[in-house]
PDB file of N, CA and C in Angstrom:
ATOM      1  N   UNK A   1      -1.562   2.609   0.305  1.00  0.00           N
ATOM      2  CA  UNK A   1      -1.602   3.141  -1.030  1.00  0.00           C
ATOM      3  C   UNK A   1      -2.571   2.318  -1.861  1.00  0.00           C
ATOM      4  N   UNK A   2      -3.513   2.766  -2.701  1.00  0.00           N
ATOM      5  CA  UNK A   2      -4.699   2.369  -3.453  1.00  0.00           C
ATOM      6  C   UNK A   2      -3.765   2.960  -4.901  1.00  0.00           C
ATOM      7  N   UNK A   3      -3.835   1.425  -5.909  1.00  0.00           N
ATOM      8  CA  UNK A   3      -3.885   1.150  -6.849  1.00  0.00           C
ATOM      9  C   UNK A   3      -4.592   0.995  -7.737  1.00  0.00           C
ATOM     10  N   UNK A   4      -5.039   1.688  -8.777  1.00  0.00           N
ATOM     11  CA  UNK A   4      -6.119   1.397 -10.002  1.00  0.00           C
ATOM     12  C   UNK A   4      -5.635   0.192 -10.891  1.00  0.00           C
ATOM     13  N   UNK A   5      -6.361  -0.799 -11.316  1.00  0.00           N
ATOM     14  CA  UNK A   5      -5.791  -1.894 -11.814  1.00  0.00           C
ATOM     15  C   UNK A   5      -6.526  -2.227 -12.738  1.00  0.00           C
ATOM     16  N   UNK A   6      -6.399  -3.214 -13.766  1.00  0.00           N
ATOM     17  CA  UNK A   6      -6.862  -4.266 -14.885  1.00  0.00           C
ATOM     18  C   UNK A   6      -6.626  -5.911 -14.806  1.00  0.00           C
ATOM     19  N   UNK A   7      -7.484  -6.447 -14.894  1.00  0.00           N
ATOM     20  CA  UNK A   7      -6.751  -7.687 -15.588  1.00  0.00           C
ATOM     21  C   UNK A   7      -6.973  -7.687 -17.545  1.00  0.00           C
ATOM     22  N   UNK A   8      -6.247  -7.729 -18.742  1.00  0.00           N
ATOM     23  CA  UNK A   8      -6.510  -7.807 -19.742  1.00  0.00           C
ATOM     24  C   UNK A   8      -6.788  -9.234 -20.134  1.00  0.00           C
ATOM     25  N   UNK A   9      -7.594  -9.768 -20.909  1.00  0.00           N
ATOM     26  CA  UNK A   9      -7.930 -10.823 -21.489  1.00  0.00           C
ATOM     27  C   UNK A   9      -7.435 -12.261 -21.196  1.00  0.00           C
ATOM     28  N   UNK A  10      -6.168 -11.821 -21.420  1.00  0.00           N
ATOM     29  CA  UNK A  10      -5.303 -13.123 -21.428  1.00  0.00           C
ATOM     30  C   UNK A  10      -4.627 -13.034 -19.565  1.00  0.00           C
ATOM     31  N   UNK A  11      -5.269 -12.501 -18.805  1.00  0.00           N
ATOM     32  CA  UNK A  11      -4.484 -12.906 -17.532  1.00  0.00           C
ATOM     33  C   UNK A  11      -3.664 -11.890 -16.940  1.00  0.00           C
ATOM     34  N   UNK A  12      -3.122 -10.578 -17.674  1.00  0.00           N
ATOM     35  CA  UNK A  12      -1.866  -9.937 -17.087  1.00  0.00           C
ATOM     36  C   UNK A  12      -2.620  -8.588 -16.082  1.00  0.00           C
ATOM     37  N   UNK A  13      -1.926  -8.497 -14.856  1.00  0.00           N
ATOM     38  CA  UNK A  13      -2.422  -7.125 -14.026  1.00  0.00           C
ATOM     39  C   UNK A  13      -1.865  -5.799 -14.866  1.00  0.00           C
ATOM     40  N   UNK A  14      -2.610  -5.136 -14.838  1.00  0.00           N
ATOM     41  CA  UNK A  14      -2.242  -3.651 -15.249  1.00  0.00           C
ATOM     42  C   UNK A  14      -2.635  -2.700 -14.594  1.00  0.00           C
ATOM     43  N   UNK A  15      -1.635  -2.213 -13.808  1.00  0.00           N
ATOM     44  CA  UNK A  15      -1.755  -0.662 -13.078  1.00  0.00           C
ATOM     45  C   UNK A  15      -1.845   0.511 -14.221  1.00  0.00           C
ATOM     46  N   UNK A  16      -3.032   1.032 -13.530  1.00  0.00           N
ATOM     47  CA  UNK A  16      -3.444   2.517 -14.247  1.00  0.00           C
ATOM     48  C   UNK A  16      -3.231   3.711 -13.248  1.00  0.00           C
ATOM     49  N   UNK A  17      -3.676   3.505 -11.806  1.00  0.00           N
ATOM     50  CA  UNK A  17      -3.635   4.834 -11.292  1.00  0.00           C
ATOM     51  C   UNK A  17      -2.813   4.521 -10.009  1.00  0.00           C
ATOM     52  N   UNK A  18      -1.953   5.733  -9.538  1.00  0.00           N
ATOM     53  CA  UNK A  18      -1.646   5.240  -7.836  1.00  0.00           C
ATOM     54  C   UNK A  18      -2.156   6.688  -6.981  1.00  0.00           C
ATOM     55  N   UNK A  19      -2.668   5.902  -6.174  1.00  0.00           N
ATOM     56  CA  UNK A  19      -3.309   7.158  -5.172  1.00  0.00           C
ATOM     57  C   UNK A  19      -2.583   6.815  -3.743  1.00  0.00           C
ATOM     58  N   UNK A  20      -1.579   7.675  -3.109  1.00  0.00           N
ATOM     59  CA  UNK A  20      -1.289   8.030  -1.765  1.00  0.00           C
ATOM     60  C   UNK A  20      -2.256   8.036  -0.881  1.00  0.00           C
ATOM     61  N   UNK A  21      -1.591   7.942   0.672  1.00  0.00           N
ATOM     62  CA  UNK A  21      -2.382   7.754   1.597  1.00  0.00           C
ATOM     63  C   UNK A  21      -2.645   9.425   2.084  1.00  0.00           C
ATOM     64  N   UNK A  22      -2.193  10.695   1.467  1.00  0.00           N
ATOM     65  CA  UNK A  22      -2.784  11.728   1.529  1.00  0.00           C
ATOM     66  C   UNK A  22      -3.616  12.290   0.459  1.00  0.00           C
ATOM     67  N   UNK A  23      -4.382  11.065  -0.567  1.00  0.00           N
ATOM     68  CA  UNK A  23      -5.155  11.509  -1.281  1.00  0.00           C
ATOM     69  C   UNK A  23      -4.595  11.776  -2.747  1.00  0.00           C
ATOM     70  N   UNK A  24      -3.219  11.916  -2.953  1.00  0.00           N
ATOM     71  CA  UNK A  24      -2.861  12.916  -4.273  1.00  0.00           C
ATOM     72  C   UNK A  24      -2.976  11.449  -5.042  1.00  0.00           C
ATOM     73  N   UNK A  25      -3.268  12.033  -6.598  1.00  0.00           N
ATOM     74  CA  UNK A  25      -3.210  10.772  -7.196  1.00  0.00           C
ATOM     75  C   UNK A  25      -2.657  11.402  -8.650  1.00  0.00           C
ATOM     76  N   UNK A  26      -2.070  10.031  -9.328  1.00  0.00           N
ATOM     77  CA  UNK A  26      -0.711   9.936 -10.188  1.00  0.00           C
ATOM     78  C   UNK A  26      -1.662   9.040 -11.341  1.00  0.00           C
ATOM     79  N   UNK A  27      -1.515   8.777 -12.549  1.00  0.00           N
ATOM     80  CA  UNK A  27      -1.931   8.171 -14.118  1.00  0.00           C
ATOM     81  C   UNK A  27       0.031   7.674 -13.995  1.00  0.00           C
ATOM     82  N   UNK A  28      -0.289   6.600 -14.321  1.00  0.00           N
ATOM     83  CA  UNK A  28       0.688   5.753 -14.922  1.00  0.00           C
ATOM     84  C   UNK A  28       0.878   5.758 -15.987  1.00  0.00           C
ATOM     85  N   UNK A  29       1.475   6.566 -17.218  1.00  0.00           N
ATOM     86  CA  UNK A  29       1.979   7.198 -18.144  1.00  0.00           C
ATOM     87  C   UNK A  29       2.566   5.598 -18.840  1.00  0.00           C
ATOM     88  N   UNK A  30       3.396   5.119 -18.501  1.00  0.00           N
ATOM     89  CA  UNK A  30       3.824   4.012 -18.981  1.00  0.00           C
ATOM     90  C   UNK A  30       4.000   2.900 -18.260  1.00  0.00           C
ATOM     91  N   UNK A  31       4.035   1.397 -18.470  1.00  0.00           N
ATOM     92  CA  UNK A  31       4.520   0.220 -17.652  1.00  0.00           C
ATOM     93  C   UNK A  31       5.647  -0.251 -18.661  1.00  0.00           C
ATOM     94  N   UNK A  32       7.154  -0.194 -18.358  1.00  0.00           N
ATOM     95  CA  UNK A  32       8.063  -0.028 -19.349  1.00  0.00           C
ATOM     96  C   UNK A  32       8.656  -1.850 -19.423  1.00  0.00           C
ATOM     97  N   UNK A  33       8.507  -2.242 -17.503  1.00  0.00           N
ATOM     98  CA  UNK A  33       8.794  -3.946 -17.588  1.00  0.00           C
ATOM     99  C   UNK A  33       8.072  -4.433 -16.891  1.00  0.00           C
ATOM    100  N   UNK A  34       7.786  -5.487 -16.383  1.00  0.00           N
ATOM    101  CA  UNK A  34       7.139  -6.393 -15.358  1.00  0.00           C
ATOM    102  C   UNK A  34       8.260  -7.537 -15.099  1.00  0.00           C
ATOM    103  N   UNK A  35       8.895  -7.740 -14.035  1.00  0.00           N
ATOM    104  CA  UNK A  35       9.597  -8.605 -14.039  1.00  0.00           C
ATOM    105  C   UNK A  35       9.687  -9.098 -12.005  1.00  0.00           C
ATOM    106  N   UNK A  36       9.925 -10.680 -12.079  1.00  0.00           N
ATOM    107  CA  UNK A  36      10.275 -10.993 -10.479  1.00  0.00           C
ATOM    108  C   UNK A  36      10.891 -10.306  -9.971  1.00  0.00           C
ATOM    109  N   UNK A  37      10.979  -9.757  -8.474  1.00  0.00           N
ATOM    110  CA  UNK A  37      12.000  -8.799  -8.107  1.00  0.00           C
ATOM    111  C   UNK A  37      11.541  -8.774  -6.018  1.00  0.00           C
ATOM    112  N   UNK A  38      12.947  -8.403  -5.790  1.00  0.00           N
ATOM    113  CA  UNK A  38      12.528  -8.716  -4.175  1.00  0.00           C
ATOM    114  C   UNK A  38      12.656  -6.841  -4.144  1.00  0.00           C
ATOM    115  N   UNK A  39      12.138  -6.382  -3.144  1.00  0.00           N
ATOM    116  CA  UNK A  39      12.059  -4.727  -2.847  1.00  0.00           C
ATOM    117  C   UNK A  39      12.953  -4.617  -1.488  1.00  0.00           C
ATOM    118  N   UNK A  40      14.191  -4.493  -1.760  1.00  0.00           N
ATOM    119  CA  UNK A  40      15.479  -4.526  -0.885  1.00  0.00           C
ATOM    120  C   UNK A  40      15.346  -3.408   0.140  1.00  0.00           C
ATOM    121  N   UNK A  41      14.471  -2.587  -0.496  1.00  0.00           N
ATOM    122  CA  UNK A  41      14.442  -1.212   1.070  1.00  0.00           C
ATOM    123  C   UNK A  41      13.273  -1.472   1.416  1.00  0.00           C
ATOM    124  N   UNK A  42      12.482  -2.083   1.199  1.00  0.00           N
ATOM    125  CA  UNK A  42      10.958  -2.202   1.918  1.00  0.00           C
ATOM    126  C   UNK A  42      10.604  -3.765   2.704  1.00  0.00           C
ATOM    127  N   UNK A  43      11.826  -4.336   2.288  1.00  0.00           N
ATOM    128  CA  UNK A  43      11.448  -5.497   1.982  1.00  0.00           C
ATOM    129  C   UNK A  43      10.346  -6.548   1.587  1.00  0.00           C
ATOM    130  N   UNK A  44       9.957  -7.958   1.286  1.00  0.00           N
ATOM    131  CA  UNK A  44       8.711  -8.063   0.497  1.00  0.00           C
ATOM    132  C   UNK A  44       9.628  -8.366  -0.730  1.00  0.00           C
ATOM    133  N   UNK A  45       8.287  -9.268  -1.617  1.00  0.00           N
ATOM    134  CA  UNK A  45       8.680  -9.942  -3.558  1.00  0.00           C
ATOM    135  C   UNK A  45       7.609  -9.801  -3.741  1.00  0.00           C
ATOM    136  N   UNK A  46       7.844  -9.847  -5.205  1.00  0.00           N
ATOM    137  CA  UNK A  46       6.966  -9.839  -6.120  1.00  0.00           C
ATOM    138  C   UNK A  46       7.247  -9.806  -7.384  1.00  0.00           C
ATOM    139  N   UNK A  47       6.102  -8.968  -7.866  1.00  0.00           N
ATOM    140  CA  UNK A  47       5.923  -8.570  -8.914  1.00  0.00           C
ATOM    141  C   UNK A  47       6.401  -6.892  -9.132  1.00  0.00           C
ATOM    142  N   UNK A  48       7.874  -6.613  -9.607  1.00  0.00           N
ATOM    143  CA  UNK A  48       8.496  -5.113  -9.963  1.00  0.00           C
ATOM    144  C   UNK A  48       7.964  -4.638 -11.127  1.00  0.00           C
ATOM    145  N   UNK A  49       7.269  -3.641 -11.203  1.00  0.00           N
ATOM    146  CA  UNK A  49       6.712  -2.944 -12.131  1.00  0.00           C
ATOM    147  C   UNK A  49       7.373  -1.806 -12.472  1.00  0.00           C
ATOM    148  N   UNK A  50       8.201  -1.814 -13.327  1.00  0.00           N
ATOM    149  CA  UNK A  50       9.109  -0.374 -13.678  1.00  0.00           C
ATOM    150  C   UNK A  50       8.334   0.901 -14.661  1.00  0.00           C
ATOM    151  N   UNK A  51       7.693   1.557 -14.127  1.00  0.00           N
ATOM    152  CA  UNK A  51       6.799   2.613 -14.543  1.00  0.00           C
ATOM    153  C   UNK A  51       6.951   3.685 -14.970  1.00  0.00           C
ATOM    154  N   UNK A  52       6.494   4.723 -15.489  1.00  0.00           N
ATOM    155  CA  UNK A  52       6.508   5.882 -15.734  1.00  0.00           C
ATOM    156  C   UNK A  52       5.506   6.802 -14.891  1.00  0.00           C
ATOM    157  N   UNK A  53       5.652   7.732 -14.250  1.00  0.00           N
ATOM    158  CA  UNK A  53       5.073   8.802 -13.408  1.00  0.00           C
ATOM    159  C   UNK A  53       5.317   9.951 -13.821  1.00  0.00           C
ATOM    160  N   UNK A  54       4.713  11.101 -14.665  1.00  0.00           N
ATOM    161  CA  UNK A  54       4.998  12.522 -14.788  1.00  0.00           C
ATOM    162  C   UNK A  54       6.848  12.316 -15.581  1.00  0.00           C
ATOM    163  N   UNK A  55       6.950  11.182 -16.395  1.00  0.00           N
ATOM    164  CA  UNK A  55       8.070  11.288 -17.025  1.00  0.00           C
ATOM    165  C   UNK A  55       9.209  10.980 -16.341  1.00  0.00           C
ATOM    166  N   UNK A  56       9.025  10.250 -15.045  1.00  0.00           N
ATOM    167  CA  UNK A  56      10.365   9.844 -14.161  1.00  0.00           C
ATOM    168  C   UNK A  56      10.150   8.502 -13.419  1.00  0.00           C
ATOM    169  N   UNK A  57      10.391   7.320 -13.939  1.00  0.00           N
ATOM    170  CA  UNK A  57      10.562   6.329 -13.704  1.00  0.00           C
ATOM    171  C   UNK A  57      10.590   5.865 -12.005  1.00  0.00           C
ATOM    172  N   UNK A  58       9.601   4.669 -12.020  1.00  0.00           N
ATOM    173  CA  UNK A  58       9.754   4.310 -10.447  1.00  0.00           C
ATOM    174  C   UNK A  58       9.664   2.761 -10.031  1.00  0.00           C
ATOM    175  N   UNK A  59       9.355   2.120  -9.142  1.00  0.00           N
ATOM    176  CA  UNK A  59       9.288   1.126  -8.988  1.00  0.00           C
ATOM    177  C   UNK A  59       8.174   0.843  -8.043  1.00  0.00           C
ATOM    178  N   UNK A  60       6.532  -0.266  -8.975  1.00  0.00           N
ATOM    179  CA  UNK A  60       5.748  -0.627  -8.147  1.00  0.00           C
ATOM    180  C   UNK A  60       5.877  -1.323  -8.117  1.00  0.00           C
ATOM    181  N   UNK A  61       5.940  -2.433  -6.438  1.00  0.00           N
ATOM    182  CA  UNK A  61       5.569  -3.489  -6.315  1.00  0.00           C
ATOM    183  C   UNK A  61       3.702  -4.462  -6.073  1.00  0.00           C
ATOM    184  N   UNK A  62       3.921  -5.635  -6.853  1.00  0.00           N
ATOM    185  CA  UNK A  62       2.725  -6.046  -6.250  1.00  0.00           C
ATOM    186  C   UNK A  62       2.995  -7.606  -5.121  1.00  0.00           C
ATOM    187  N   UNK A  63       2.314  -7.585  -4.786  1.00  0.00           N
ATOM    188  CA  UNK A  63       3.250  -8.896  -3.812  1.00  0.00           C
ATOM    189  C   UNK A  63       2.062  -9.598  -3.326  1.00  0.00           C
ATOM    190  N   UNK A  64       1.586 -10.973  -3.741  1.00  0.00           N
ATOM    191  CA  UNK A  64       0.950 -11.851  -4.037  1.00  0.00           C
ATOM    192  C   UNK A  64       0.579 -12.520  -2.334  1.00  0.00           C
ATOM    193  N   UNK A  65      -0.143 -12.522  -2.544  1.00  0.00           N
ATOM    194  CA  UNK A  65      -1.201 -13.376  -0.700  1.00  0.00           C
ATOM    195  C   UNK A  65      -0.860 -14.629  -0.600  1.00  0.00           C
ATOM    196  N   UNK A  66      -0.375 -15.077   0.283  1.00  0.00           N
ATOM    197  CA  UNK A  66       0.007 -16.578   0.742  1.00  0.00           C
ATOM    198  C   UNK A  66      -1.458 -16.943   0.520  1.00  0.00           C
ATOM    199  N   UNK A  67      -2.772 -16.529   0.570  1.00  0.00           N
ATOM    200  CA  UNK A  67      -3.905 -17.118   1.131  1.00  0.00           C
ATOM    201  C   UNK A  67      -3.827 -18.136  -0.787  1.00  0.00           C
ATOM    202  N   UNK A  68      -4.831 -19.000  -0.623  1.00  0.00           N
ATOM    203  CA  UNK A  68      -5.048 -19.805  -1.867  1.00  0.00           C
ATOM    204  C   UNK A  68      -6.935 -19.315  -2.184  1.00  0.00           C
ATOM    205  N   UNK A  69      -7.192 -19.000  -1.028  1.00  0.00           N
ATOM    206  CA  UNK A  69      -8.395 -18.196  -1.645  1.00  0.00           C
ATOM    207  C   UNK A  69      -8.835 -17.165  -1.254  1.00  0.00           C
ATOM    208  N   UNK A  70      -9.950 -17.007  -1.359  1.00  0.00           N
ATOM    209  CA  UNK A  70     -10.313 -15.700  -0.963  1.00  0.00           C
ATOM    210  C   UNK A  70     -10.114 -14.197  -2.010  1.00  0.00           C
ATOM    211  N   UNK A  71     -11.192 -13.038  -1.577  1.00  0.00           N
ATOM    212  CA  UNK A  71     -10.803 -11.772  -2.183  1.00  0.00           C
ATOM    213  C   UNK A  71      -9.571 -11.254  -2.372  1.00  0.00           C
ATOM    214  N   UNK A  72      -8.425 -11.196  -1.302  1.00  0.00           N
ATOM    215  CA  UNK A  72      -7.441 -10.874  -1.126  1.00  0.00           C
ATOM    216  C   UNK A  72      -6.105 -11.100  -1.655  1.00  0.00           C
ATOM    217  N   UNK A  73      -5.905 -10.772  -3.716  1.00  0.00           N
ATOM    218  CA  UNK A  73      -5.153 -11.248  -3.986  1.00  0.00           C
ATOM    219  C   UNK A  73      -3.958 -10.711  -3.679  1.00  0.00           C
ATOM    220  N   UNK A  74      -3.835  -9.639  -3.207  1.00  0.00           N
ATOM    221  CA  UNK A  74      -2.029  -9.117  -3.021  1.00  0.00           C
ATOM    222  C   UNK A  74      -2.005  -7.461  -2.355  1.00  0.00           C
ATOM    223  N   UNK A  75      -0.858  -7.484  -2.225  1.00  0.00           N
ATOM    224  CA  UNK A  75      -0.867  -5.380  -2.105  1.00  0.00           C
ATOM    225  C   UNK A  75       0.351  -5.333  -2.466  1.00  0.00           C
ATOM    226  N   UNK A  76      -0.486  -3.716  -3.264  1.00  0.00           N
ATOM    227  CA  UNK A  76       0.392  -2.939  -3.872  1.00  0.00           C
ATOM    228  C   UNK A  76       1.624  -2.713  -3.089  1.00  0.00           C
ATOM    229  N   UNK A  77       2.844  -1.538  -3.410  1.00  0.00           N
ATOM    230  CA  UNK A  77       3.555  -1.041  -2.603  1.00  0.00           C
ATOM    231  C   UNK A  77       4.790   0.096  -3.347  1.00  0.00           C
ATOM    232  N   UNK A  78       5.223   0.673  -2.907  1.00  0.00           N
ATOM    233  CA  UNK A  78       6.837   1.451  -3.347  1.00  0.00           C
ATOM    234  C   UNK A  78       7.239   1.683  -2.601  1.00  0.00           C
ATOM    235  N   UNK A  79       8.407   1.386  -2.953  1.00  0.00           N
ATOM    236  CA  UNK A  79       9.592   1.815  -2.134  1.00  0.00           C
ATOM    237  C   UNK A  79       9.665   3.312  -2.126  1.00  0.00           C
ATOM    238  N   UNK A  80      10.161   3.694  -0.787  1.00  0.00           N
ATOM    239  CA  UNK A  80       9.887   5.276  -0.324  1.00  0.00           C
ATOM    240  C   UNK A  80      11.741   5.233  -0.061  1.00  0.00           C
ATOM    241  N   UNK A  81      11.747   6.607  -0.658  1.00  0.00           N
ATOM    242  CA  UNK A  81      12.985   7.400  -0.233  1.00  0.00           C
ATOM    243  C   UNK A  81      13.322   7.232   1.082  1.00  0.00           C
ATOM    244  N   UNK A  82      14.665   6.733   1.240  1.00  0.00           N
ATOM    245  CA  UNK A  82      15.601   6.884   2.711  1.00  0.00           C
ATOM    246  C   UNK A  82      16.148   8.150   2.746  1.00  0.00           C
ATOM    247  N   UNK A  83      15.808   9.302   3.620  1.00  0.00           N
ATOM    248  CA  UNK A  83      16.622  10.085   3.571  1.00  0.00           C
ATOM    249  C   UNK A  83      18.028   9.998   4.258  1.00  0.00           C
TER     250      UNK A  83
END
């Protein structure tokens, strides 16, 4: 999954777009929290991004690279429905 992102001025990531691995793509309507959080069905931590999508709330994760350098600061992720 490909994430559209920001950094603003002072340091903070900001997701703008999420695009699926079949192409469809979503505008992030709102970022309502940012808070630490582990992703219990995907497993993986990070960074929980509690969002707005088409008016129905979801949960992105970003989850930060052991590496100390390099391009590769993190990947995106969500948790997907268990049926």
């Amino acid at each position: 999954m490909a994430v559209t992102a920001f950094f603003s001025e002072d340091g903070r990531l900001h997701p703008k777009r999420i695009c699926w691995e079949d192409g469809r793509e979503y505008s992030i309507d709102k970022v309502l929290d940012v808070r630490p959080a582990a992703a219990l069905k995907a497993g993986g931590q990070g960074e929980r991004y509690a969002i707005r999508v088409n008016g129905r709330q979801r949960y992105l994760f970003f989850e930060r690279s052991t590496e100390m350098s390099g391009p590769n600061l993190g990947r995106w992720f969500v948790e997907r429905k268990i049926d």
